[in-house]
PDB file of N, CA and C in Angstrom:
ATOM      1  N   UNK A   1    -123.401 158.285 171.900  1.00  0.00           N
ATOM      2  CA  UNK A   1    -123.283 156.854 171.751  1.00  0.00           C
ATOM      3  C   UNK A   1    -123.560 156.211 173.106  1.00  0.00           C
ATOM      4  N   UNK A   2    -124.218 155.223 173.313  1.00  0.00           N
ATOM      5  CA  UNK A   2    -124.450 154.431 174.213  1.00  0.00           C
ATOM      6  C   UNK A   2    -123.645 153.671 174.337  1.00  0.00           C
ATOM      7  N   UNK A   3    -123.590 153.248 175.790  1.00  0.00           N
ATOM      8  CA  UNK A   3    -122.211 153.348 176.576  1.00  0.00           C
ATOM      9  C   UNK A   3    -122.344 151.225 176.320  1.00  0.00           C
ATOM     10  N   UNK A   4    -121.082 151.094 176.280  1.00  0.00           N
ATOM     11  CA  UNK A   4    -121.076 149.598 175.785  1.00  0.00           C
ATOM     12  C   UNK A   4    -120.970 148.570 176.959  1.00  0.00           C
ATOM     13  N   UNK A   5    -121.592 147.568 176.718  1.00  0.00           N
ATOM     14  CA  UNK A   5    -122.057 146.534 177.827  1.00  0.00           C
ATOM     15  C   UNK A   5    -120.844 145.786 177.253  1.00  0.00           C
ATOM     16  N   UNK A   6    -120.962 144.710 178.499  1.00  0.00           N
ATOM     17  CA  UNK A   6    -119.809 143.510 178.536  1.00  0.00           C
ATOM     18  C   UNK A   6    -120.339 142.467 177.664  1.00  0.00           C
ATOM     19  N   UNK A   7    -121.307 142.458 177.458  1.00  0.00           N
ATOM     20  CA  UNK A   7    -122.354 141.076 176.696  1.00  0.00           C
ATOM     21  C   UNK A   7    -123.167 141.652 175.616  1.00  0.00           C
ATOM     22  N   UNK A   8    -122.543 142.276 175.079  1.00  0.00           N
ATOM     23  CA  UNK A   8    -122.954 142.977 173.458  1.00  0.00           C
ATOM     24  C   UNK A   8    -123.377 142.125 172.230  1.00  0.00           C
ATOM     25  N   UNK A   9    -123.584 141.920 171.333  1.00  0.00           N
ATOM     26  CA  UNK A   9    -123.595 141.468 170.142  1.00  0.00           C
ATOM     27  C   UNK A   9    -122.712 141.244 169.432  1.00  0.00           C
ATOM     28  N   UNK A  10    -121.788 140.625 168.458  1.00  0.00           N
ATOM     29  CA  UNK A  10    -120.822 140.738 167.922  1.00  0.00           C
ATOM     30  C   UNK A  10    -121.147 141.523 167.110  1.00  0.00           C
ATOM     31  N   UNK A  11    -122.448 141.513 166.331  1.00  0.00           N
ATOM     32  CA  UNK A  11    -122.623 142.790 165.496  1.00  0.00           C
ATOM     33  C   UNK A  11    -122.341 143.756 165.851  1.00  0.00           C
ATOM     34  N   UNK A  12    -123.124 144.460 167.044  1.00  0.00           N
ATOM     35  CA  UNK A  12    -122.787 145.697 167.552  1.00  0.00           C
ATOM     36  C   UNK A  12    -121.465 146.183 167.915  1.00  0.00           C
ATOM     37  N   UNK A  13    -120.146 145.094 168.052  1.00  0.00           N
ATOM     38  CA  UNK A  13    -118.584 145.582 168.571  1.00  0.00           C
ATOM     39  C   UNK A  13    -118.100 145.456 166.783  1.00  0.00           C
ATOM     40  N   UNK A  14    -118.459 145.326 166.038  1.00  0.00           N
ATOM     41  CA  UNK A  14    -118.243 145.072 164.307  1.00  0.00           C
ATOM     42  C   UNK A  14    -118.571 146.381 164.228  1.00  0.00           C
ATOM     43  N   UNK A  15    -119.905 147.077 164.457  1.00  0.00           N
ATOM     44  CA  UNK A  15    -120.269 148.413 163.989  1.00  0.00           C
ATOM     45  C   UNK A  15    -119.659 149.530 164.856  1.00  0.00           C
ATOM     46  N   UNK A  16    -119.193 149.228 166.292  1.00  0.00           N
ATOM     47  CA  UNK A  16    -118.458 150.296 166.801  1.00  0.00           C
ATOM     48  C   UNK A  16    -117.343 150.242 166.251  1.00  0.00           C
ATOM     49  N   UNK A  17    -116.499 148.848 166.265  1.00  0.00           N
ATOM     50  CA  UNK A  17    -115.212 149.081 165.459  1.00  0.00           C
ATOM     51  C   UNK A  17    -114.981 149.486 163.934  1.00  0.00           C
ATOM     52  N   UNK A  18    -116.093 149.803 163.356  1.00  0.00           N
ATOM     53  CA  UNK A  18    -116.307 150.199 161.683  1.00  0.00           C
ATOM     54  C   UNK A  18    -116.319 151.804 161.801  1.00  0.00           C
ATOM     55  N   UNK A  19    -116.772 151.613 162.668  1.00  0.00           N
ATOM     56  CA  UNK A  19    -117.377 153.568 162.719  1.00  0.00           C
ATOM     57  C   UNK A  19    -116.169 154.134 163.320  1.00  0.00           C
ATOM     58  N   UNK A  20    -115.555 153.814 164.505  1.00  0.00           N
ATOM     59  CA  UNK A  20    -114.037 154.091 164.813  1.00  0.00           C
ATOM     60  C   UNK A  20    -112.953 154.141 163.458  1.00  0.00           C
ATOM     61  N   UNK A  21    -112.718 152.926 163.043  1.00  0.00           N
ATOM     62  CA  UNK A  21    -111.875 152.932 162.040  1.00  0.00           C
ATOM     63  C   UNK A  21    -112.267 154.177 160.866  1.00  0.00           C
ATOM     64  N   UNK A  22    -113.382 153.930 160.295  1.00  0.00           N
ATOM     65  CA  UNK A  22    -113.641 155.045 159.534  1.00  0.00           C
ATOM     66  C   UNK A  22    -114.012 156.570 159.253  1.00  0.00           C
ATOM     67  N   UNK A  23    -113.954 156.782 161.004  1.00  0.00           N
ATOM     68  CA  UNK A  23    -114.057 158.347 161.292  1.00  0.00           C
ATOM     69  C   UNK A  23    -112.080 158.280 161.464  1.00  0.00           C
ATOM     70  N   UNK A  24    -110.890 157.348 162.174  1.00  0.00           N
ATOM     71  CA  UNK A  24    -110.162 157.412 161.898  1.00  0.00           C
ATOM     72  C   UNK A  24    -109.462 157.467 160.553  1.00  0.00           C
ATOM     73  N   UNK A  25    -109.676 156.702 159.727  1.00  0.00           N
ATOM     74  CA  UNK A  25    -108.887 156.845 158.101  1.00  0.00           C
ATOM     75  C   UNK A  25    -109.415 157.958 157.715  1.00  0.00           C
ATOM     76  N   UNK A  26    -110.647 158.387 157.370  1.00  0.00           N
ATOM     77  CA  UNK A  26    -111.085 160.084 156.690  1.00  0.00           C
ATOM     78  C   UNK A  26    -110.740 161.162 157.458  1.00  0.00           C
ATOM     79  N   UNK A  27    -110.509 160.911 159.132  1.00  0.00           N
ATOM     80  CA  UNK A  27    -109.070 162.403 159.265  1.00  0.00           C
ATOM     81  C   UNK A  27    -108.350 162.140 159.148  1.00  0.00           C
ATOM     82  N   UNK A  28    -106.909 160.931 158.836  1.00  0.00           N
ATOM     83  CA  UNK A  28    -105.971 160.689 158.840  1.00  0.00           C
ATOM     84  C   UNK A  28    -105.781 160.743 157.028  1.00  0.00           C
ATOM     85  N   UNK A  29    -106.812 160.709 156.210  1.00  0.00           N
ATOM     86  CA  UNK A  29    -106.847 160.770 155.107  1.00  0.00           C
ATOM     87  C   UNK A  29    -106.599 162.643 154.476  1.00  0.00           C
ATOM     88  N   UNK A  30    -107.579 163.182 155.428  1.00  0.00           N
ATOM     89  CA  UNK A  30    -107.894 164.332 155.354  1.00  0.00           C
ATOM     90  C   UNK A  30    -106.437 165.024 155.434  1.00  0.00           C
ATOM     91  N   UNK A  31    -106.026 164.935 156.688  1.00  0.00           N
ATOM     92  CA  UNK A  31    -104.698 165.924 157.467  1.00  0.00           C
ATOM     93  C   UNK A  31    -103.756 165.232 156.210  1.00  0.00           C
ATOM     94  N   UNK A  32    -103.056 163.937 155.984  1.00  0.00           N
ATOM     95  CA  UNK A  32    -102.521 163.694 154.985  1.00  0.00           C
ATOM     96  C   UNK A  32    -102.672 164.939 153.502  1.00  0.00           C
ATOM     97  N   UNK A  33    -103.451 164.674 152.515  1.00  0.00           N
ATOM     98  CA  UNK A  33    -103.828 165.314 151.855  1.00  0.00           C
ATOM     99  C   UNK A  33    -103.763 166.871 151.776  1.00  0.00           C
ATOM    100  N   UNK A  34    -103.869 167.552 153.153  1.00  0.00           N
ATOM    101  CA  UNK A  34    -103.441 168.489 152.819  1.00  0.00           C
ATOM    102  C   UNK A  34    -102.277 168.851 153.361  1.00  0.00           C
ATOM    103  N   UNK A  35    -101.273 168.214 154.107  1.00  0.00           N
ATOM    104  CA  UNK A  35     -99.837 168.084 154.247  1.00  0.00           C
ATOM    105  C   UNK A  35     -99.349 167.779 153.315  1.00  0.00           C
ATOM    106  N   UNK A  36     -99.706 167.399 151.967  1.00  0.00           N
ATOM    107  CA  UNK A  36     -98.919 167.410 151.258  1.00  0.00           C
ATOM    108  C   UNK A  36     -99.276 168.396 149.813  1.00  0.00           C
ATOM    109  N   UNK A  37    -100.508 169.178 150.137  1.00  0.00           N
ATOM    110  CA  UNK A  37    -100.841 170.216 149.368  1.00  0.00           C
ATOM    111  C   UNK A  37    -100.001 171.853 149.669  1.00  0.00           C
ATOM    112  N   UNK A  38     -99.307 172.116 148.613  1.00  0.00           N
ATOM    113  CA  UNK A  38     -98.297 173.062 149.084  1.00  0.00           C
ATOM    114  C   UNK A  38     -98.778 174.297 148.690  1.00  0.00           C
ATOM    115  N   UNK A  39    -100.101 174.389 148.383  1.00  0.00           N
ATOM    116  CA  UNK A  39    -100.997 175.688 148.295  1.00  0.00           C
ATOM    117  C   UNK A  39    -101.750 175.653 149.394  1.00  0.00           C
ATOM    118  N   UNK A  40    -101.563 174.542 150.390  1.00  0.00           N
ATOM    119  CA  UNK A  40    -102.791 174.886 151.242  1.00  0.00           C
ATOM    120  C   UNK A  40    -102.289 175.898 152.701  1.00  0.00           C
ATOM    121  N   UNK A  41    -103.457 176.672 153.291  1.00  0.00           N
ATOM    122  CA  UNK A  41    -103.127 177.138 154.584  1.00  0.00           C
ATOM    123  C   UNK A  41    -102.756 176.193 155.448  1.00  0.00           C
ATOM    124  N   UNK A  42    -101.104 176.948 155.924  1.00  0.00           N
ATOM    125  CA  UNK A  42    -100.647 176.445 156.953  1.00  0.00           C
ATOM    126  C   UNK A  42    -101.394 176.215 158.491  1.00  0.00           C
ATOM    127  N   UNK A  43    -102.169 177.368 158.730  1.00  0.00           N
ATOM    128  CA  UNK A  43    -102.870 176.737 159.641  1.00  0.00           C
ATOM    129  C   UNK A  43    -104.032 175.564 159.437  1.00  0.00           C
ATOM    130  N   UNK A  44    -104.658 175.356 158.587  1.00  0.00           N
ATOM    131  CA  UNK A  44    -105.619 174.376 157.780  1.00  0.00           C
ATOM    132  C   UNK A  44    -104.767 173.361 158.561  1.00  0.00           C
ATOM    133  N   UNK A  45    -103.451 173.274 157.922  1.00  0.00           N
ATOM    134  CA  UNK A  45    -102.645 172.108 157.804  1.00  0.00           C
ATOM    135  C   UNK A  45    -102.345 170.982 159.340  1.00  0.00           C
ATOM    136  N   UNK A  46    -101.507 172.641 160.122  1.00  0.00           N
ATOM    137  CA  UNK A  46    -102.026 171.860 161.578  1.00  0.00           C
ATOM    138  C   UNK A  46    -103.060 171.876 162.352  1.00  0.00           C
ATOM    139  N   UNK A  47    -104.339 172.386 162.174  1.00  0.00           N
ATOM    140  CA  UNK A  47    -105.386 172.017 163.003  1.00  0.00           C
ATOM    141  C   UNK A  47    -106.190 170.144 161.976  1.00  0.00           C
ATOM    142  N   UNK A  48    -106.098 170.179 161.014  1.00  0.00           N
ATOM    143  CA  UNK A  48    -106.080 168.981 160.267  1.00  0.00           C
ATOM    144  C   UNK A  48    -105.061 168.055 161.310  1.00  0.00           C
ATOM    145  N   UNK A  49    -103.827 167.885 161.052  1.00  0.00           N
ATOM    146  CA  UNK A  49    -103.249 167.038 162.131  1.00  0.00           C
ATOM    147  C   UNK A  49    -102.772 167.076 162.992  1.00  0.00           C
ATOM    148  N   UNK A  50    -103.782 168.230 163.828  1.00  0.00           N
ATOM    149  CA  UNK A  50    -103.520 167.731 165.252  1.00  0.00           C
ATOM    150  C   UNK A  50    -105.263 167.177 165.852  1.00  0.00           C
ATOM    151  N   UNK A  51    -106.365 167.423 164.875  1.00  0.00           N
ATOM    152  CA  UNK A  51    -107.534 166.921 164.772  1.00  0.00           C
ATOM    153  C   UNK A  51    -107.280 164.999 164.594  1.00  0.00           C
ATOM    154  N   UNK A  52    -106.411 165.156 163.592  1.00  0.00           N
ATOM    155  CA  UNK A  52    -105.921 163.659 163.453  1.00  0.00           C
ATOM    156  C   UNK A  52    -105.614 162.830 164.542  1.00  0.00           C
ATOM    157  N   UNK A  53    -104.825 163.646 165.156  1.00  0.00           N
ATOM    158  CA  UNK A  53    -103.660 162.858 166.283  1.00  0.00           C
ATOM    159  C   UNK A  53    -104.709 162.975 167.486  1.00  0.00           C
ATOM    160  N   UNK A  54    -106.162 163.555 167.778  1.00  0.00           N
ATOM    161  CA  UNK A  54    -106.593 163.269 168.990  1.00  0.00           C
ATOM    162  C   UNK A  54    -107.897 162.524 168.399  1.00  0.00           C
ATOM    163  N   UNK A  55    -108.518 162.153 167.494  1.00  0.00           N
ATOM    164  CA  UNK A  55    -108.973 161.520 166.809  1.00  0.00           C
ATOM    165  C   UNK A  55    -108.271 159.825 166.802  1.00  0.00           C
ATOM    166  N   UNK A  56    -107.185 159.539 166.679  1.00  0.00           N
ATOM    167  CA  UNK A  56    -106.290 158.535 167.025  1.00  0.00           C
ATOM    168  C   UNK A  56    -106.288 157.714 168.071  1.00  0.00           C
ATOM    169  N   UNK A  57    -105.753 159.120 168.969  1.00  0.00           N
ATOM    170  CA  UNK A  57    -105.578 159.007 171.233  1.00  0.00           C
ATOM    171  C   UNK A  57    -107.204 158.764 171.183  1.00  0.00           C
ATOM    172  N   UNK A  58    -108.241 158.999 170.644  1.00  0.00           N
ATOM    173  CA  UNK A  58    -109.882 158.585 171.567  1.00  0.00           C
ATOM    174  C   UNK A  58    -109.637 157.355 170.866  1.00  0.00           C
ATOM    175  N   UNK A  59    -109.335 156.697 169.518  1.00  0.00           N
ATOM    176  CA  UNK A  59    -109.766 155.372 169.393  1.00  0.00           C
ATOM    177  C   UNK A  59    -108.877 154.547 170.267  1.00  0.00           C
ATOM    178  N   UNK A  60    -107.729 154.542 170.285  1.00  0.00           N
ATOM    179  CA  UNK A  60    -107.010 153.916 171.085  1.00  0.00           C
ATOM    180  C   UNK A  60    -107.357 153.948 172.288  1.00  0.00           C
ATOM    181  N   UNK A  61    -107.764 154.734 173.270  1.00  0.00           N
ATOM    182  CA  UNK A  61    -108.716 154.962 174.538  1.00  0.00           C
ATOM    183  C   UNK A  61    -109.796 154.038 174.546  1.00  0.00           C
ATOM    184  N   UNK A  62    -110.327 154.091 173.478  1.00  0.00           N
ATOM    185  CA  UNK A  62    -111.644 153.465 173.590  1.00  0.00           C
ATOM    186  C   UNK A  62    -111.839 151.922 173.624  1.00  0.00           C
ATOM    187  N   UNK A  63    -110.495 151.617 172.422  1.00  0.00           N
ATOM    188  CA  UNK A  63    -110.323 150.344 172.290  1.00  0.00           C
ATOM    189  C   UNK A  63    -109.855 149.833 173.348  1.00  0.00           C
ATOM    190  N   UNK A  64    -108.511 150.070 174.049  1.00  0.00           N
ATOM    191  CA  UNK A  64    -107.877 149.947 175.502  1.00  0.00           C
ATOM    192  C   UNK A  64    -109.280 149.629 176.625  1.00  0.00           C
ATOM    193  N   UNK A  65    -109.841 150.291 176.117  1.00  0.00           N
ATOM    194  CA  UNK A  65    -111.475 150.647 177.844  1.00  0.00           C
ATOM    195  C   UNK A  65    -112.024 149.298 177.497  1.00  0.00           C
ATOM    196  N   UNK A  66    -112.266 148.991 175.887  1.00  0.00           N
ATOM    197  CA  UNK A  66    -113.232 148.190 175.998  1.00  0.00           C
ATOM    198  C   UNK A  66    -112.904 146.475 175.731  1.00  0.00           C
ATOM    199  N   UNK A  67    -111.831 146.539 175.730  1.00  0.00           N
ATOM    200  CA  UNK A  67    -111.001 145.456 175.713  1.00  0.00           C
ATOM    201  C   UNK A  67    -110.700 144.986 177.218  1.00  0.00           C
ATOM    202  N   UNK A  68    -110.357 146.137 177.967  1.00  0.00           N
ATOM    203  CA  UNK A  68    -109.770 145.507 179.262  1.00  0.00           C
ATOM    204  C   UNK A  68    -111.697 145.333 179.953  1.00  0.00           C
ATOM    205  N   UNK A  69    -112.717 145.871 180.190  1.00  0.00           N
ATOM    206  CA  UNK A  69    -114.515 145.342 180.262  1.00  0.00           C
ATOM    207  C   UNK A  69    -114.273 143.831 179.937  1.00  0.00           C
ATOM    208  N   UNK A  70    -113.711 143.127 179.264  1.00  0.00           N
ATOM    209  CA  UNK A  70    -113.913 141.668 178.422  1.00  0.00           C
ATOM    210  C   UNK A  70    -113.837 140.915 179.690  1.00  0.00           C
TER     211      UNK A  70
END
């Protein structure tokens, strides 16, 4: 991904924040789902959410970086 300017498009901070959010909800969807599948492998289970939880820490990073650029 190309690295984000201070004087962007509003489109373009709409499509980074779409693509963030939605790579966030489908692992947070994912690790969910099978935390609560009681046939599934336990290890499945925590590499799912702990994939989640640093998946999370980069959007929040990212958002934090590109908020304080403004």
């Amino acid at each position: 991904m190309s690295r984000p300017s201070v004087h962007e498009a509003p489109e373009v901070r709409r499509g980074r924040s779409a693509t963030w959010v939605a790579l966030v909800l489908i692992t947070v969807g994912a690790a969910c789902g099978f935390l609560l599948n009681a046939d599934a492998e336990p290890a499945a289970q925590g590499l799912l959410a702990a994939l989640a939880a640093l998946q999370v820490m980069l959007a929040l990073h990212w958002r934090r970086h590109r908020d304080r650029k403004r």
